[in-house]
Protein backbone atom coordinates (compact mmCIF):
# COMPACT_ATOMS: atom_id res chain seq x y z
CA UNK A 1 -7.95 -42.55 10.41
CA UNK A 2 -6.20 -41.25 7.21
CA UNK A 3 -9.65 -40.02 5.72
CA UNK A 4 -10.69 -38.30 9.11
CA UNK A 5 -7.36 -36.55 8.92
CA UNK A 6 -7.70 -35.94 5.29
CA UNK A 7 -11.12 -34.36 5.74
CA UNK A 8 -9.93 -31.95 8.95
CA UNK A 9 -7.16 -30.68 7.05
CA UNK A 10 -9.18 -29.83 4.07
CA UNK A 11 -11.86 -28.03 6.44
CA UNK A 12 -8.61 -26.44 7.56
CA UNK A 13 -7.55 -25.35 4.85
CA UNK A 14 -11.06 -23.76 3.85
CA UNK A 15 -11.76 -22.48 6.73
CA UNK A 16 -8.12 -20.29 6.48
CA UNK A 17 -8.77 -19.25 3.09
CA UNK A 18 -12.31 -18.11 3.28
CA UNK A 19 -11.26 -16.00 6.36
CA UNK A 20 -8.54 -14.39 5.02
CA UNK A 21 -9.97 -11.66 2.32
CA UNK A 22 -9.46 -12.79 -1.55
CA UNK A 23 -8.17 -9.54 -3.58
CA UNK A 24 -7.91 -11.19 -6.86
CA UNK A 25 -11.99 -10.47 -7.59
CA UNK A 26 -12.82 -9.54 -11.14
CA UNK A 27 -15.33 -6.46 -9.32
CA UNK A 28 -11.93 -4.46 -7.64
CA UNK A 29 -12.45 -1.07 -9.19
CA UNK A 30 -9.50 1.03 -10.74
CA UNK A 31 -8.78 4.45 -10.11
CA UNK A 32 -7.08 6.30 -12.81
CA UNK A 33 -4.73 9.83 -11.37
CA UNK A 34 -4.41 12.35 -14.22
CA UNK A 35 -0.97 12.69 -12.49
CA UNK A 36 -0.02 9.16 -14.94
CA UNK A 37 -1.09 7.00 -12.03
CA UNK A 38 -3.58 4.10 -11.30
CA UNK A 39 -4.24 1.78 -8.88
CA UNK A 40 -6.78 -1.00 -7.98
CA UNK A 41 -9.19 -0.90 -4.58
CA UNK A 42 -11.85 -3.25 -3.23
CA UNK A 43 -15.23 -2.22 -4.71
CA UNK A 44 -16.36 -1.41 -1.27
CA UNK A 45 -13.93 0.82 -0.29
CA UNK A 46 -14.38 4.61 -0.66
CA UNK A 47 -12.10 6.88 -2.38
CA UNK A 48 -10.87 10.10 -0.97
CA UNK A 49 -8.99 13.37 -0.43
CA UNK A 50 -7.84 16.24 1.30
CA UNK A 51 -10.89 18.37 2.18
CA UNK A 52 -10.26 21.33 -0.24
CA UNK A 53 -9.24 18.76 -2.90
CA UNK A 54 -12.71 17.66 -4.48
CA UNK A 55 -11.22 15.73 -6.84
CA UNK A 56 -9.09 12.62 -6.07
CA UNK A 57 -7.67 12.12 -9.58
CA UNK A 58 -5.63 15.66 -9.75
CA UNK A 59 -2.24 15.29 -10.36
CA UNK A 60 -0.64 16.62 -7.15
CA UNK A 61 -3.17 15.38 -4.48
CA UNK A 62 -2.82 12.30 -2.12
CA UNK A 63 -5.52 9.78 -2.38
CA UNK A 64 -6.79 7.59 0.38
CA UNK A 65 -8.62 4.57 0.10
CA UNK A 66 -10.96 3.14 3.14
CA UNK A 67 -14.10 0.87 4.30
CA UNK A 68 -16.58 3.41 4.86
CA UNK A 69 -17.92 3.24 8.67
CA UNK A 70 -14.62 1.37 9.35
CA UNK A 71 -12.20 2.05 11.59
CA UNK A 72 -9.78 -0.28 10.59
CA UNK A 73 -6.48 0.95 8.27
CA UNK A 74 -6.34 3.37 5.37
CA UNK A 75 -4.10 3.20 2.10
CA UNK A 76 -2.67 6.39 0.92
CA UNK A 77 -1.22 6.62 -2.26
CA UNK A 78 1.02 10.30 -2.27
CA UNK A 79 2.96 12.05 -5.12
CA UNK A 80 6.26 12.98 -3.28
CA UNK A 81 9.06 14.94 -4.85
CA UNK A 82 10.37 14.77 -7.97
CA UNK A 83 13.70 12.50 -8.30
CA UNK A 84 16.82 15.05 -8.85
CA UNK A 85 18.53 14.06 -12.53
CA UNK A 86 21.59 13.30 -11.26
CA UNK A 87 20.45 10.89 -8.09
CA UNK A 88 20.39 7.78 -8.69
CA UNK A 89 17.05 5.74 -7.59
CA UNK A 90 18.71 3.93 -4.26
CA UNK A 91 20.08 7.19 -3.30
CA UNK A 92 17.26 8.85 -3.47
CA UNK A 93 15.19 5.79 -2.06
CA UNK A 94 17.32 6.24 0.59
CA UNK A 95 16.96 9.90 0.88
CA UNK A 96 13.25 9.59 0.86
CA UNK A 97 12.47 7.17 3.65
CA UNK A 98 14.44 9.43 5.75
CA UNK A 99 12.99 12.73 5.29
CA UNK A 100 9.27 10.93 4.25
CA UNK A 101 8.36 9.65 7.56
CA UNK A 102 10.69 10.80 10.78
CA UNK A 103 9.35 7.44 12.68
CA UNK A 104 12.14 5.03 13.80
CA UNK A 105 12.74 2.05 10.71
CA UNK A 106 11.99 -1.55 11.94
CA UNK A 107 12.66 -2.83 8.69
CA UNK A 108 13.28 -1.99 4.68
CA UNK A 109 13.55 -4.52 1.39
CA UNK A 110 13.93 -4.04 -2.10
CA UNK A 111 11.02 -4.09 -4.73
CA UNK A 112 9.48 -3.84 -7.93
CA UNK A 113 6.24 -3.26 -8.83
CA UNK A 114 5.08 -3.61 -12.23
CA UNK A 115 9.11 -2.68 -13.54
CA UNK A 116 9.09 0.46 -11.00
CA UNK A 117 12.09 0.17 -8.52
CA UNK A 118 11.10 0.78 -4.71
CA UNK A 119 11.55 0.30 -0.90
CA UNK A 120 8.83 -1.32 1.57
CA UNK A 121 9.68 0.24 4.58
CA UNK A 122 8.10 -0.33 8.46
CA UNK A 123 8.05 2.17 10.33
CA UNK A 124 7.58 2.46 14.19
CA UNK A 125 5.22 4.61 15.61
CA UNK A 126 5.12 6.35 19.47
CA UNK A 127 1.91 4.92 19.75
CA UNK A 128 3.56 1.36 19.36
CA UNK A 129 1.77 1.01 15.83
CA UNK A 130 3.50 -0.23 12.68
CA UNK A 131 3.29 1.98 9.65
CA UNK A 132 4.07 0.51 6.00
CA UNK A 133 5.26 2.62 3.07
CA UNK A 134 6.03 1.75 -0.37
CA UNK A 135 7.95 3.78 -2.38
CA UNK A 136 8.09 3.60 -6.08
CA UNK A 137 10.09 5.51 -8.48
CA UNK A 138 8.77 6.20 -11.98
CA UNK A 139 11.30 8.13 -14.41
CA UNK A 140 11.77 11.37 -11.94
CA UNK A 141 8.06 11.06 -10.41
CA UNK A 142 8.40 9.10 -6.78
CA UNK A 143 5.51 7.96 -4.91
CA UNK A 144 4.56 5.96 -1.56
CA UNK A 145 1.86 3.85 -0.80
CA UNK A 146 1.09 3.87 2.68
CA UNK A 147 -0.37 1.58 5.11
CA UNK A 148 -1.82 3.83 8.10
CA UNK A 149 -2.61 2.11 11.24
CA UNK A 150 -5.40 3.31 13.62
CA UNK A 151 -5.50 0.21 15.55
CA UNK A 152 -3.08 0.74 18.47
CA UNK A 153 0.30 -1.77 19.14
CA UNK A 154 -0.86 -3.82 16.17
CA UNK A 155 1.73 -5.04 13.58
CA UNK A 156 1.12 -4.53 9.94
CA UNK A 157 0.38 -7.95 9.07
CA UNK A 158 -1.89 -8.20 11.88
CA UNK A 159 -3.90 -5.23 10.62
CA UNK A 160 -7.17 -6.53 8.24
CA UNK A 161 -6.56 -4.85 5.36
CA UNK A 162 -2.89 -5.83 5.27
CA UNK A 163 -3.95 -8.73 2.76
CA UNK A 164 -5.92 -5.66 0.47
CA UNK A 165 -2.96 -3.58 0.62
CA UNK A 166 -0.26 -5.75 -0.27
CA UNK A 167 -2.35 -6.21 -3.24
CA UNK A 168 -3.57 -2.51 -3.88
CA UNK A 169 0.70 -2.26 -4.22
CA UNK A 170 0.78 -4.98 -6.80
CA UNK A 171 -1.66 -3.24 -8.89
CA UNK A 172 0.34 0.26 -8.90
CA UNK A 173 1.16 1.36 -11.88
CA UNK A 174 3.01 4.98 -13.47
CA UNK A 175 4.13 6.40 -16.19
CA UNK A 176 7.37 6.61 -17.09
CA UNK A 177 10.68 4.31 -16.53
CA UNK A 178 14.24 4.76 -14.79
């Protein structure tokens, strides 16, 4: 009985992990901002802009990152404002996911990624749809990472490429320190 259970949980287990998308491959592909950013993405995934902005590694355009032919969720990584001199980070963390997004705030928590100090904040849109932003502060450069979600009344988590974004985030990385 103890081997039969044995066995099912390790089919369990195997069956959860080779469902659940494994970002840690050695083939994710790196894209390098001449703005002093970079970030990883799934060597899939397509890299994109604004339609007048041909090229995605220009300092002051947003970059978007997507399964071709998909229509599941996008990440958008966006220069935002520069950080005033004489705010401090929080303050202007706290400034920012006010005026960034206008959607109500479900919830907010404290991060670092790769020494840069940010805010993971969930956002609740009309449609009933969870948006996730990440905002990271380098020296006076800010910047959010952005989870859109086309799939109606879904939560963030629930989304597919929540697993691929969480570790697009962990990848971020900018010049410059606070």
């Amino acid at each position: 009985m103890r081997a039969i259970l044995c066995a099912a949980l390790a089919w369990a287990t195997l069956a959860i992990s080779s469902a659940v998308p494994q970002p840690t491959s050695p083939a994710w592909r790196t894209l390098t901002n001449r703005g002093g950013w970079s970030i990883e993405y799934p060597p899939l995934w397509q890299v994109s802009s604004c339609t007048n902005c041909p090229d995605p590694t220009a300092p002051e355009v947003y970059v978007t990152f997507s399964l071709p032919s998909s229509r599941a969720s996008t990440v958008m990584v966006e220069p935002l404002a520069d950080r005033p001199a004489d705010q401090s980070v929080d303050a202007w963390l706290e400034k920012i996911k006010r005026s960034n997004n206008l959607n109500p705030i479900e919830t907010e928590s404290s991060t670092t990624v790769n020494g840069l100090p940010g805010l993971r904040v969930r956002y609740r849109h009309a449609s009933g749809c969870q948006i996730e932003e990440t905002y990271l502060v380098a020296g006076s450069k800010t910047y959010a990472i952005s989870l859109t979600c086309q799939e109606l009344a879904k939560k963030s988590e629930g989304v597919a490429n929540y697993p691929l974004y969480q570790r697009m985030v962990e990848t971020f990385k900018a010049r410059g320190s606070c």
